[in-house]
Protein backbone atom coordinates (compact mmCIF):
# COMPACT_ATOMS: atom_id res chain seq x y z
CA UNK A 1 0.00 0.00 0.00
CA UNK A 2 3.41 2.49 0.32
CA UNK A 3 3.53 1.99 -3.61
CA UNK A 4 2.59 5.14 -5.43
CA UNK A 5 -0.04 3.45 -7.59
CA UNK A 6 -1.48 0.52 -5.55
CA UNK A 7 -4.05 -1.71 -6.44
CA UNK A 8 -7.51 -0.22 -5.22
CA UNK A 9 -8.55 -3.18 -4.01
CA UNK A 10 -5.87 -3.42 -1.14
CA UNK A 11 -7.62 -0.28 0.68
CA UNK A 12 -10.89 -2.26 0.91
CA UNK A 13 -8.92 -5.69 2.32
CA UNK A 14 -7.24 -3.25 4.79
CA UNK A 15 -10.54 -1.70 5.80
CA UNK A 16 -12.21 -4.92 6.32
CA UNK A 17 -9.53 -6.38 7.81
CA UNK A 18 -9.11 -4.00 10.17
CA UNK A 19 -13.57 -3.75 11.08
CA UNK A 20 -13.07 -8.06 11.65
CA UNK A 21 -9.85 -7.36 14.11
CA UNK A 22 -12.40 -4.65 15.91
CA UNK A 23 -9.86 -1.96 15.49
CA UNK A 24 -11.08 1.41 16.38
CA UNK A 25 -8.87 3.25 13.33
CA UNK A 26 -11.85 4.89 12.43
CA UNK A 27 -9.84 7.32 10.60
CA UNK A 28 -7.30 5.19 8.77
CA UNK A 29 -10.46 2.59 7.68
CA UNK A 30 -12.87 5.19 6.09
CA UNK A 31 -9.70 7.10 4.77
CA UNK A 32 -9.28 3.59 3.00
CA UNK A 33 -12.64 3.27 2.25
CA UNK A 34 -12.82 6.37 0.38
CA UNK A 35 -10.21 5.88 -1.71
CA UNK A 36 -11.47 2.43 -2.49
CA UNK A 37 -14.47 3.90 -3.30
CA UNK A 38 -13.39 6.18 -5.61
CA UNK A 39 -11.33 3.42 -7.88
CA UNK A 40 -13.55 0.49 -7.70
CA UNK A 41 -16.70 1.32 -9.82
CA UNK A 42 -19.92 0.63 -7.60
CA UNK A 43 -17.79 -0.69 -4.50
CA UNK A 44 -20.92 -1.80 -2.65
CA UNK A 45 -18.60 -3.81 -0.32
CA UNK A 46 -16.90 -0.40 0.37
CA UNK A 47 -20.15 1.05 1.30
CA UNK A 48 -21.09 -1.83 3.64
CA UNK A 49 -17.55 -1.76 5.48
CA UNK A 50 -17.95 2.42 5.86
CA UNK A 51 -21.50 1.71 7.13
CA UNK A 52 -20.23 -0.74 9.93
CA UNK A 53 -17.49 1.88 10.69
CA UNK A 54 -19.84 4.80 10.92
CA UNK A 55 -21.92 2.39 13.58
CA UNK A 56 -19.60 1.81 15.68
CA UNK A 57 -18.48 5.36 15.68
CA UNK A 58 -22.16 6.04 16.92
CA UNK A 59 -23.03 7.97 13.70
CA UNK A 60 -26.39 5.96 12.65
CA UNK A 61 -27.36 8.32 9.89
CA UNK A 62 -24.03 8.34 8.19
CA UNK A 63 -24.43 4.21 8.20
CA UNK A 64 -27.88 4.01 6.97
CA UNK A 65 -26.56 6.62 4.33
CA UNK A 66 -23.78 4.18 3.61
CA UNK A 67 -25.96 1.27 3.24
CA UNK A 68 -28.35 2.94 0.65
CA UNK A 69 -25.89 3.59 -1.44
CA UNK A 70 -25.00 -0.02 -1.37
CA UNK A 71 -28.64 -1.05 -2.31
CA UNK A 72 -28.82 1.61 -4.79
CA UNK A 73 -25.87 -0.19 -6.34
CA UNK A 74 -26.83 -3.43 -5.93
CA UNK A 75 -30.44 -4.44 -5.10
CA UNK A 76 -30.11 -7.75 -4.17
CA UNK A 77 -27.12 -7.29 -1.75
CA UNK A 78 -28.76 -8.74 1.07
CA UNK A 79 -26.99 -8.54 3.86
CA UNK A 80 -27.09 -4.54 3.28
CA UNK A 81 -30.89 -4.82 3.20
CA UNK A 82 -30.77 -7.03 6.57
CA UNK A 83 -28.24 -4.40 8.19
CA UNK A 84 -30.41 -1.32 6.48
CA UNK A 85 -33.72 -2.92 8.02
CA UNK A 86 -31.82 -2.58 11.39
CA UNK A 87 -30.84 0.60 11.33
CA UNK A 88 -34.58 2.06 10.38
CA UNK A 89 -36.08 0.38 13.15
CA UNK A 90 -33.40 1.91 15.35
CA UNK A 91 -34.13 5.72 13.96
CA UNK A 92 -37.70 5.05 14.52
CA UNK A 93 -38.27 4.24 10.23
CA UNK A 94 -40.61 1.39 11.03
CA UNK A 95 -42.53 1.40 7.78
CA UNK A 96 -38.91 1.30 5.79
CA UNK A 97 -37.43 -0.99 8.30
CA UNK A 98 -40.38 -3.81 6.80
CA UNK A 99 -39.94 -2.77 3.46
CA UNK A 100 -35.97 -3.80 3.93
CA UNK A 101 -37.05 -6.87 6.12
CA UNK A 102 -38.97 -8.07 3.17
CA UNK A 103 -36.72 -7.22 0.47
CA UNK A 104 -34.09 -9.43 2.51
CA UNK A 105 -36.25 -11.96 3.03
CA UNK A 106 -37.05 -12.21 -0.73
CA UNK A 107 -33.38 -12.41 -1.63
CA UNK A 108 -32.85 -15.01 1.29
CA UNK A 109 -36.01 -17.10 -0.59
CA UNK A 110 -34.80 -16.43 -4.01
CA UNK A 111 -30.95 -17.47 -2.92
CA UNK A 112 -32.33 -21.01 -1.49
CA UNK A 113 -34.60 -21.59 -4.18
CA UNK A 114 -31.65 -21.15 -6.57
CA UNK A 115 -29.11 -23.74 -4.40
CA UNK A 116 -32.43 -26.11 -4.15
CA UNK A 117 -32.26 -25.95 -7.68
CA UNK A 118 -29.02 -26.11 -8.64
CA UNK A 119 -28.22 -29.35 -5.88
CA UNK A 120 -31.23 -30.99 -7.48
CA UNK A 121 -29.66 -30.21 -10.88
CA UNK A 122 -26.57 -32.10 -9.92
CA UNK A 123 -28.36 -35.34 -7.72
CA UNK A 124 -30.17 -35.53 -11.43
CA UNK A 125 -27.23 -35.52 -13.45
CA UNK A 126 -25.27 -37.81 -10.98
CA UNK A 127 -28.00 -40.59 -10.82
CA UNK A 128 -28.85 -40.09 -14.79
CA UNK A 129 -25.27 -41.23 -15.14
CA UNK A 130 -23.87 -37.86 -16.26
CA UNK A 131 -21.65 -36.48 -13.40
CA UNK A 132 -19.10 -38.04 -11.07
CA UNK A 133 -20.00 -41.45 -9.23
């Protein structure tokens, strides 16, 4: 990261690594963050890790900020809709707090439907003789 051009993604794997050790470098992790941010197109991962930073910093408004951007970049980002759906209830949002509740719950549905299907998919293909014994 002392290199004069280094790779974008490095800032984000600091950040994160750095929210999972519980450090409390707010500043160095959204300093990361933001430059992340600004070299990965629609870093909704960067958005997630500033929202858990801005938490923990006791700024609720700046993390529910965080995590729309993240859904506005990617809809079916769950676990942002499951963190945003928190963070409503919590600044009294009740009505949005279900609507994120639901959306999450629709993406948790739609994600086992889809490793229902694609398990079945492969039992199938396996007893029809066309995968591995």
């Amino acid at each position: 990261m002392h290199d004069p051009d280094p790779f974008p993604y490095l800032y984000y794997i600091h950040a994160a690594a750095l929210l999972k050790q519980r450090s409390q470098d707010y500043t160095v992790i959204l300093k990361d963050l933001a430059l992340a941010e600004r070299s990965i197109p629609a870093c909704s991962l960067c958005y997630l890790a500033q929202s858990k930073a801005h938490q923990k910093m006791g700024e609720r408004d700046a993390a529910t900020a965080d995590l729309e951007k993240a859904v506005g970049l990617d809809s079916t980002f769950s676990e942002a809709w499951y963190r945003l759906a928190s963070l409503y209830d919590q600044g009294g949002r009740h009505t949005e707090a279900q609507q994120a509740r639901r959306r999450f719950e629709e993406l948790k549905e739609d994600k086992a439907n889809r490793e229902t299907e694609m398990l079945r998919d492969v039992f199938l293909k396996t007893l029809g003789g066309e995968g591995p014994p």
